[in-house]
C-alpha atoms as a PDB file:
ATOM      1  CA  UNK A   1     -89.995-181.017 -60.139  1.00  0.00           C
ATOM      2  CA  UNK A   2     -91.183-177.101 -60.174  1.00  0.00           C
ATOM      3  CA  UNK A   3     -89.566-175.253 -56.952  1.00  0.00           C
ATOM      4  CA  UNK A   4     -91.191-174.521 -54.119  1.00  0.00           C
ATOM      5  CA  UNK A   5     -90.896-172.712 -51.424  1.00  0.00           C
ATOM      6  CA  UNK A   6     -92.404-173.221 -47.884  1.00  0.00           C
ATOM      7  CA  UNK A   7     -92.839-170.141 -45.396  1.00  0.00           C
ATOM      8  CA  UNK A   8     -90.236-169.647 -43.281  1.00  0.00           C
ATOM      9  CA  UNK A   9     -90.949-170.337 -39.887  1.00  0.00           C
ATOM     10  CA  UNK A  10     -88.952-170.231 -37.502  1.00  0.00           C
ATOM     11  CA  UNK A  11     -88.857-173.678 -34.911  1.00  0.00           C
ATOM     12  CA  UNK A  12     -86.507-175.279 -32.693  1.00  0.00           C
ATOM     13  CA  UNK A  13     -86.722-178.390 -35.454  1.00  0.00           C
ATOM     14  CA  UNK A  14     -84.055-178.497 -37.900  1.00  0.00           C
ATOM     15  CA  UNK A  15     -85.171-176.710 -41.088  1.00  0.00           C
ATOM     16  CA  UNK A  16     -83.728-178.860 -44.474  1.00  0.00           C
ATOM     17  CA  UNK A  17     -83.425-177.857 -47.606  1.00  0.00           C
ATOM     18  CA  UNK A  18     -83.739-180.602 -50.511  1.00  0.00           C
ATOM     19  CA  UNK A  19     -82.462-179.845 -53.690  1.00  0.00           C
ATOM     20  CA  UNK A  20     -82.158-182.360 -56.349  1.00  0.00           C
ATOM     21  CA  UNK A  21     -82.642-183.038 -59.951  1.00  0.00           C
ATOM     22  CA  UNK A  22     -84.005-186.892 -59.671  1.00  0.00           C
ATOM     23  CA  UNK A  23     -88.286-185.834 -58.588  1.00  0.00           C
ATOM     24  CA  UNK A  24     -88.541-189.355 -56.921  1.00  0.00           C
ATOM     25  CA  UNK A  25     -85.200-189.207 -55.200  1.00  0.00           C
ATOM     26  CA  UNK A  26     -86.482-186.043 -53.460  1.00  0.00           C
ATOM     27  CA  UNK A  27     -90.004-187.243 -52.799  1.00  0.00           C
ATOM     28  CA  UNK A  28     -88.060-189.750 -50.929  1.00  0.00           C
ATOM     29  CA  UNK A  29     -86.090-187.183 -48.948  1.00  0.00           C
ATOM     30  CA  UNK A  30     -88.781-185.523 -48.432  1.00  0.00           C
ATOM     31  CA  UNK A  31     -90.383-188.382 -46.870  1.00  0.00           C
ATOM     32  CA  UNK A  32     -87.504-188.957 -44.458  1.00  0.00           C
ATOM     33  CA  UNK A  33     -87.749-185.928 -43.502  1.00  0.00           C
ATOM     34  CA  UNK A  34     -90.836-185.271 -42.391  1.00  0.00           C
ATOM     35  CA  UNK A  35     -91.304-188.648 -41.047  1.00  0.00           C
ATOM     36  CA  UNK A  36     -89.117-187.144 -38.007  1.00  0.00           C
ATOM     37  CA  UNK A  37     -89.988-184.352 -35.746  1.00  0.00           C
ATOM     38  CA  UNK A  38     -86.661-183.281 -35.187  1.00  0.00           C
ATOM     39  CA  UNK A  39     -86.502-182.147 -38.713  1.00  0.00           C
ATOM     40  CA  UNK A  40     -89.195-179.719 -40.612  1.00  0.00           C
ATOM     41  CA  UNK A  41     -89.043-179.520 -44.096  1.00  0.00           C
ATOM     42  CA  UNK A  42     -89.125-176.112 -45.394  1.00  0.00           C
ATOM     43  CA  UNK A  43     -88.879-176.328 -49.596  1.00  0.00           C
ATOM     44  CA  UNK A  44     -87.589-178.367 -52.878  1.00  0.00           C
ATOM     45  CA  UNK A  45     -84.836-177.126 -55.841  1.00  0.00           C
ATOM     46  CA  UNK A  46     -85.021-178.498 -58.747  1.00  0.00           C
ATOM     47  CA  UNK A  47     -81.043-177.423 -59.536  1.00  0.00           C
ATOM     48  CA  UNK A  48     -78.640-175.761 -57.855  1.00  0.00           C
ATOM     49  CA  UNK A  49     -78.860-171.922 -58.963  1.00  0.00           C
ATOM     50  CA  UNK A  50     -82.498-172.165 -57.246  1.00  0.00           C
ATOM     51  CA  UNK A  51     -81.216-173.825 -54.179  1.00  0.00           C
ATOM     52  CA  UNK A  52     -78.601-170.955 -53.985  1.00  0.00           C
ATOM     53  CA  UNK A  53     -81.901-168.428 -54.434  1.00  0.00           C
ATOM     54  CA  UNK A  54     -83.149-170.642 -51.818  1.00  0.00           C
ATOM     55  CA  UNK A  55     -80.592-170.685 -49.285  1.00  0.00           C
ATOM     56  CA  UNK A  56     -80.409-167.004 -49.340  1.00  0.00           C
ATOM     57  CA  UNK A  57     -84.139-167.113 -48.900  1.00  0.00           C
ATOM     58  CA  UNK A  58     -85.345-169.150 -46.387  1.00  0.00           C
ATOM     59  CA  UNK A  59     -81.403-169.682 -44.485  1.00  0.00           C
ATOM     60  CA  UNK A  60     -82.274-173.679 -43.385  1.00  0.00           C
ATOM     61  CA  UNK A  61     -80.067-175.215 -41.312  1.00  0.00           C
ATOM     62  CA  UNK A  62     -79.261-178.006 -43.483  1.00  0.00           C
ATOM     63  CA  UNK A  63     -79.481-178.729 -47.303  1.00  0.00           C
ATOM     64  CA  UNK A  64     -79.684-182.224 -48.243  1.00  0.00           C
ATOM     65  CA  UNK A  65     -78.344-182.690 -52.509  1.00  0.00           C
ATOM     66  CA  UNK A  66     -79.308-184.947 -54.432  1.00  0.00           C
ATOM     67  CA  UNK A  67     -77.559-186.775 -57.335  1.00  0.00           C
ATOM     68  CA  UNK A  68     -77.561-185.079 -61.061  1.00  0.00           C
ATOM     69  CA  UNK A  69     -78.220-181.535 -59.600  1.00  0.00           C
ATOM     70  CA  UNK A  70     -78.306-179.516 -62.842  1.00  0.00           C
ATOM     71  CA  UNK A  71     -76.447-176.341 -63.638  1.00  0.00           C
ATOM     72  CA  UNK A  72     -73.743-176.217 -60.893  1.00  0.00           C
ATOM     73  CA  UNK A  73     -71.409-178.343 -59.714  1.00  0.00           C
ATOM     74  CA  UNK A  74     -71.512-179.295 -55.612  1.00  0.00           C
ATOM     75  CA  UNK A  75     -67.645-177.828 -55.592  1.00  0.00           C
ATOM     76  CA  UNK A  76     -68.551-175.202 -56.902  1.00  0.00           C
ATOM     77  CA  UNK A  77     -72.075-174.092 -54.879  1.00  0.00           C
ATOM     78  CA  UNK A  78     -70.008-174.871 -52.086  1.00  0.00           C
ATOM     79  CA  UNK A  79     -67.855-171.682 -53.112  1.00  0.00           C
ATOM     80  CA  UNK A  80     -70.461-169.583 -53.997  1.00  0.00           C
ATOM     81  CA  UNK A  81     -71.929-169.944 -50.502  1.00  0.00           C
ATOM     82  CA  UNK A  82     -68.858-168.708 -48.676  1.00  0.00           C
ATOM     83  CA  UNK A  83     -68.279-165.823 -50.570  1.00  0.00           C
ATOM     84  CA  UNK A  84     -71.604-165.256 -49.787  1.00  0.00           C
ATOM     85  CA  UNK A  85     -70.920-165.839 -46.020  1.00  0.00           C
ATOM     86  CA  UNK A  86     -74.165-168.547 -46.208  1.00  0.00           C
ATOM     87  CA  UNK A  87     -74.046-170.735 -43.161  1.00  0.00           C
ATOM     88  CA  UNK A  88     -76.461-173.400 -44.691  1.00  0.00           C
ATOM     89  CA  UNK A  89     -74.561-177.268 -43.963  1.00  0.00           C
ATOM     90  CA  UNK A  90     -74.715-179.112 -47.388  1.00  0.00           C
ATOM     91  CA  UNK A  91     -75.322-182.904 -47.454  1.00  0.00           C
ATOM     92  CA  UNK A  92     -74.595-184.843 -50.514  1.00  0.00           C
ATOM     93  CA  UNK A  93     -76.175-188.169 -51.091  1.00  0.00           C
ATOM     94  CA  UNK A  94     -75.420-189.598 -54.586  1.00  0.00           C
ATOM     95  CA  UNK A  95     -74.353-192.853 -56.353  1.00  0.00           C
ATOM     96  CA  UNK A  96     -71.346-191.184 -58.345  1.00  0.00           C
ATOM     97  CA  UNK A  97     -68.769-189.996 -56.347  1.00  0.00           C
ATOM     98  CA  UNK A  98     -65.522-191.130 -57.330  1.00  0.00           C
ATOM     99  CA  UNK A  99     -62.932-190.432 -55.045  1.00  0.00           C
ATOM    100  CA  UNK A 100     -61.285-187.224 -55.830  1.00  0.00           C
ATOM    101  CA  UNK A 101     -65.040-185.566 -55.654  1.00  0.00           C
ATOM    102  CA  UNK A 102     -65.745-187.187 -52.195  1.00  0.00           C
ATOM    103  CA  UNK A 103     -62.341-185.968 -50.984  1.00  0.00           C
ATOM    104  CA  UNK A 104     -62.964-182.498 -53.056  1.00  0.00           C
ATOM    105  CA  UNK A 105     -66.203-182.052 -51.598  1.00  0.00           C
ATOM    106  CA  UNK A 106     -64.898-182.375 -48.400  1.00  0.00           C
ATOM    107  CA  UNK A 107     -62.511-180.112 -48.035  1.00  0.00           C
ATOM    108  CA  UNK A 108     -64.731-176.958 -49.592  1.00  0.00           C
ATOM    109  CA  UNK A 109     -66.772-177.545 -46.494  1.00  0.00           C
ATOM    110  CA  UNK A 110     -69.633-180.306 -46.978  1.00  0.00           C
ATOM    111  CA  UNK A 111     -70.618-181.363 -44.142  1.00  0.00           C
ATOM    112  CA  UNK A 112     -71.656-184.839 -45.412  1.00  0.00           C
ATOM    113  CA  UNK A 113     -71.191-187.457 -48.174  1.00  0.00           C
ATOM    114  CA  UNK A 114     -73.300-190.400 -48.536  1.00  0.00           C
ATOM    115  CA  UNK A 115     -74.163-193.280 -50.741  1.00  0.00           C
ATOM    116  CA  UNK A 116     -77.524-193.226 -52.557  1.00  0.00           C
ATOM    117  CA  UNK A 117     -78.147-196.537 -50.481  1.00  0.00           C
ATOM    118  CA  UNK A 118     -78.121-195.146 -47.662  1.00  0.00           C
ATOM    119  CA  UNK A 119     -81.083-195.392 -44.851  1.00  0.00           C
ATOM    120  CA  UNK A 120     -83.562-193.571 -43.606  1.00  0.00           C
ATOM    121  CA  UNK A 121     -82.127-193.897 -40.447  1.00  0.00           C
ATOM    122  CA  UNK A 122     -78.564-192.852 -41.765  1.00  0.00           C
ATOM    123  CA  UNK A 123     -79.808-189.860 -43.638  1.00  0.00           C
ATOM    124  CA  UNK A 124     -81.378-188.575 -40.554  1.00  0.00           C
ATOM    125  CA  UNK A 125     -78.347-189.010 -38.470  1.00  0.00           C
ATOM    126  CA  UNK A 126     -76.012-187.404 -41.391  1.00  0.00           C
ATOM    127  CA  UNK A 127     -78.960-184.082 -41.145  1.00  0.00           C
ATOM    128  CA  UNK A 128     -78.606-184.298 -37.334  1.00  0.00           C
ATOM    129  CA  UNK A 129     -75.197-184.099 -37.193  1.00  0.00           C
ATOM    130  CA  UNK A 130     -74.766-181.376 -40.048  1.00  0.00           C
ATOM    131  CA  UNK A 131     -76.848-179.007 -38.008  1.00  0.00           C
ATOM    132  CA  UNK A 132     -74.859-179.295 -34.856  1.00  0.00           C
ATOM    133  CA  UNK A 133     -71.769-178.917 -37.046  1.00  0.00           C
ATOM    134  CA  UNK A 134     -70.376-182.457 -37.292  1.00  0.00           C
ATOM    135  CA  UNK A 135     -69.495-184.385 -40.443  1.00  0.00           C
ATOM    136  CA  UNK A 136     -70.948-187.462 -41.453  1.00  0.00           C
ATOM    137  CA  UNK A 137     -70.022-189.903 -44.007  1.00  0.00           C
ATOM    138  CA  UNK A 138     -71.343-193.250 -45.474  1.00  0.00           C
ATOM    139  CA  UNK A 139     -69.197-196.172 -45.466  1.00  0.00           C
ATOM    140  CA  UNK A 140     -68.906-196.078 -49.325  1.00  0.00           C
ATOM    141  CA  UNK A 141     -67.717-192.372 -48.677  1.00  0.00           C
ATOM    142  CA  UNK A 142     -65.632-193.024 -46.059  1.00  0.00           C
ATOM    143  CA  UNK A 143     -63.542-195.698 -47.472  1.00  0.00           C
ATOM    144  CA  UNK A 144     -63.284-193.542 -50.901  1.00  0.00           C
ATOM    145  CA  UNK A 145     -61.568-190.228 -48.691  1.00  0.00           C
ATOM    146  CA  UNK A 146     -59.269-192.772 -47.326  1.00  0.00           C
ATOM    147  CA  UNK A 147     -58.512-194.135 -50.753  1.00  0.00           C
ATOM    148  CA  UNK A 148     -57.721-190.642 -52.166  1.00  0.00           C
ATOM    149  CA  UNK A 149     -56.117-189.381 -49.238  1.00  0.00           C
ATOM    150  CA  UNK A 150     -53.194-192.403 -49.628  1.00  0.00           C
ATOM    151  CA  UNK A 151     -53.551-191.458 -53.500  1.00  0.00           C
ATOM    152  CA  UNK A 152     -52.264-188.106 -53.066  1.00  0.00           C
ATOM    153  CA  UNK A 153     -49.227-189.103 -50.328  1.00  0.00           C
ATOM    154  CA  UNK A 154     -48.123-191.117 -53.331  1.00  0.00           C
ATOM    155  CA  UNK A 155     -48.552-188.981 -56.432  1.00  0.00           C
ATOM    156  CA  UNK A 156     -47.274-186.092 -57.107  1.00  0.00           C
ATOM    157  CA  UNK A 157     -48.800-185.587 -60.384  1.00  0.00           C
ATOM    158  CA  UNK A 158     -51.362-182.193 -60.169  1.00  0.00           C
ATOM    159  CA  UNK A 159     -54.654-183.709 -58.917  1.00  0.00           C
ATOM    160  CA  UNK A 160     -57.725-182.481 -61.075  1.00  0.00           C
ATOM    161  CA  UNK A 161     -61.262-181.984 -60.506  1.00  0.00           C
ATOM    162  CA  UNK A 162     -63.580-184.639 -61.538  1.00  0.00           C
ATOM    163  CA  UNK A 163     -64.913-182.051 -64.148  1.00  0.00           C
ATOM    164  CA  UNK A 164     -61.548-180.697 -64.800  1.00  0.00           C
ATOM    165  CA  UNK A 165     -60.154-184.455 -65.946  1.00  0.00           C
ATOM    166  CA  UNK A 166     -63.553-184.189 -68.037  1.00  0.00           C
ATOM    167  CA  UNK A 167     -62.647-181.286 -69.743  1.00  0.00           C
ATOM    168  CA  UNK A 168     -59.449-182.262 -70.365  1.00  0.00           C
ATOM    169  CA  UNK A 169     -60.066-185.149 -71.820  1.00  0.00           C
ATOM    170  CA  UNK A 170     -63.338-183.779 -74.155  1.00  0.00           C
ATOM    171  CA  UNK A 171     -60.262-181.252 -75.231  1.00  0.00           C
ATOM    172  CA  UNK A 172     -58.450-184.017 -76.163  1.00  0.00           C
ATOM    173  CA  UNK A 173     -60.863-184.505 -78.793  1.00  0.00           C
ATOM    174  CA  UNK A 174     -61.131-181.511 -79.967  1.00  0.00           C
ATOM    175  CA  UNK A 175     -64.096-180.470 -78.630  1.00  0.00           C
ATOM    176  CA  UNK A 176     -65.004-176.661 -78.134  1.00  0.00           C
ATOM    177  CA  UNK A 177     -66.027-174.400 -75.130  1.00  0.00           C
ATOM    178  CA  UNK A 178     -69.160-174.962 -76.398  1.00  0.00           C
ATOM    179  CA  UNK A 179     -69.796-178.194 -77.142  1.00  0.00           C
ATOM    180  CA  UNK A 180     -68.011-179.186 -74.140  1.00  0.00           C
ATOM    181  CA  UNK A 181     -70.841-177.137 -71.944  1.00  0.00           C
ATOM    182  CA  UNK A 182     -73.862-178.858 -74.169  1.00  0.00           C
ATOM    183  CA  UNK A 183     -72.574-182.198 -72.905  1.00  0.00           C
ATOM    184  CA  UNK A 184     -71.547-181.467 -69.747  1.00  0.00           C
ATOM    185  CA  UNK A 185     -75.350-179.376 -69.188  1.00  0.00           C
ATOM    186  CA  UNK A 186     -72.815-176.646 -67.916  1.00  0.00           C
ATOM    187  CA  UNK A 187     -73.111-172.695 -68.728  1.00  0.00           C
ATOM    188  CA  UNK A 188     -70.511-171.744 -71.123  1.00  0.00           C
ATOM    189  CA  UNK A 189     -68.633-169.056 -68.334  1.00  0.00           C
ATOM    190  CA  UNK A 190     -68.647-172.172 -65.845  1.00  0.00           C
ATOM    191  CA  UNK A 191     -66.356-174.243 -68.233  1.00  0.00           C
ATOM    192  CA  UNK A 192     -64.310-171.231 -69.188  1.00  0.00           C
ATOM    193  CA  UNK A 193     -63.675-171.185 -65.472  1.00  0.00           C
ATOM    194  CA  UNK A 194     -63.185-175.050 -65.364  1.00  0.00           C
ATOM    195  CA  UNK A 195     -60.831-174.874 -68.126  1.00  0.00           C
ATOM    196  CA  UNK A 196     -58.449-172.022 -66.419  1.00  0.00           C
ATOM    197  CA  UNK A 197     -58.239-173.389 -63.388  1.00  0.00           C
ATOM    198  CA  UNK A 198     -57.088-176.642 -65.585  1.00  0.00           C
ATOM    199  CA  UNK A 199     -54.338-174.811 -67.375  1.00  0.00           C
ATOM    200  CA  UNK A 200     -53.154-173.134 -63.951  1.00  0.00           C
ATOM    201  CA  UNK A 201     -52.704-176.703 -62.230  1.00  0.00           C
ATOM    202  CA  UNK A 202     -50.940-178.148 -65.573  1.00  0.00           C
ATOM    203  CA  UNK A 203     -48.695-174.880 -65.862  1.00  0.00           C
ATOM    204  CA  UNK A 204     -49.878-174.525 -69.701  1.00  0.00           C
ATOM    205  CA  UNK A 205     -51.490-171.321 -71.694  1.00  0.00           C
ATOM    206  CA  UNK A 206     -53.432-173.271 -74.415  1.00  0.00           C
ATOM    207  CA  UNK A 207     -55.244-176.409 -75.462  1.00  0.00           C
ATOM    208  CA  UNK A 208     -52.279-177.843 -77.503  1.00  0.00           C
ATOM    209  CA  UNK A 209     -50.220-177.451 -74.051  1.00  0.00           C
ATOM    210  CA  UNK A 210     -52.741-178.990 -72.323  1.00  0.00           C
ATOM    211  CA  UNK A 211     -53.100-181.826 -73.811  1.00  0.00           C
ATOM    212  CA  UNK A 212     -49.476-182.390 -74.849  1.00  0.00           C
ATOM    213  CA  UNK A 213     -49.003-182.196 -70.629  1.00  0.00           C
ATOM    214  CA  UNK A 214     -51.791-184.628 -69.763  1.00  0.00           C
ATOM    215  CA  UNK A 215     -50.866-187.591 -71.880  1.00  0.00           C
ATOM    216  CA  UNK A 216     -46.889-186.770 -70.454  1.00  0.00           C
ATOM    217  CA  UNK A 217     -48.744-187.225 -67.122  1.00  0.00           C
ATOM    218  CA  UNK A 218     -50.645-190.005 -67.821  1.00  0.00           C
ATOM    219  CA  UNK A 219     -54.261-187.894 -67.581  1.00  0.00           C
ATOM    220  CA  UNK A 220     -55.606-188.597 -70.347  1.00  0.00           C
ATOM    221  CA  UNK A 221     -55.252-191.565 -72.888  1.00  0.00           C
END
């Protein structure tokens, strides 16, 4: 899906963002969206650097994200948008959260996290409630932050990123910066940065260390 971009006009509706990598997915958004006239839909991303150029753009209210949103990771966006003071509230909605991301995305400040099953009528409510500065999660999402939450009471082994464990483990077999960012679809400074904040949490300098450290921890296999 090419981006787009609608005017910016300013209502009393709730202006929403949809940025996603999946076309149909966000057709389906879309849909939802303008199906109710609390909401106004104001423009599509087709990945994440041009919902960034987006949300500096048009400043919606709410940005819903879709599953397999190319180039940047939603941890990561999420960071970029407070150093850049951006007030947009982010709503993920994907089938692939495992619990560490749910619980990760969470605390950099989305203000939802839902299941790709979710309704119409739950999508709406999770945009509604973004906008007036609520959180809303799915079920699915809900019982996963609980799940991690008792996780981390209990262990008190460093707790990685999803993409971190990734990269650790794609380390572990021998693969380079570089191949690492062809498979991952990731630029080549965003697993550099990946990888450091890896080594920091494990306490290590290299990739011998790093590995050595996450089969001692039980990280990797």
């Amino acid at each position: 899906m090419s981006s787009t971009i609608a005017e910016p006009v300013r209502t009393s509706a709730i202006r929403v963002l949809i940025a996603t990598g999946e076309p149909l997915f966000g057709d389906a958004v879309e849909r939802v969206v303008r199906q109710c006239a609390r909401l106004q839909f104001v423009g599509h991303a087709p990945d994440a650097h041009a919902a960034l150029e987006q949300l500096r753009a048009l400043a919606p209210d709410v940005a819903v994200l879709g599953p397999s949103l190319p180039s940047l990771d939603g941890c990561r966006l999420l960071g970029l948008m407070k150093m850049e003071d951006i007030p947009t509230r982010l709503v993920f909605v994907g089938d692939n959260f495992d619990d560490g991301t749910t619980y990760e995305l969470l605390g950099e400040g989305a203000a939802g996290v839902l299941a790709k099953t979710t309704s119409s009528d739950q999508l709406r409510d999770a945009i509604v409630a973004a906008a007036a500065g609520r959180e809303f999660l799915s079920g699915e999402s809900l019982a996963a932050l609980t799940r991690e939450i008792r996780l981390r009471n209990h262990d008190d082994r460093p707790r990685l990123s999803t993409r971190e464990h990734e990269i650790l483990k794609r380390i572990a077999k021998g693969e380079n910066g570089a191949v690492i960012a062809r498979a991952l679809h990731l630029g080549l400074s965003t697993v550099k940065t990946h990888r450091s904040h890896l080594y920091e949490k494990l306490g290590v300098s290299d990739r011998g260390e790093a590995v050595a450290v996450g089969m001692r921890l039980g990280l990797i296999d």
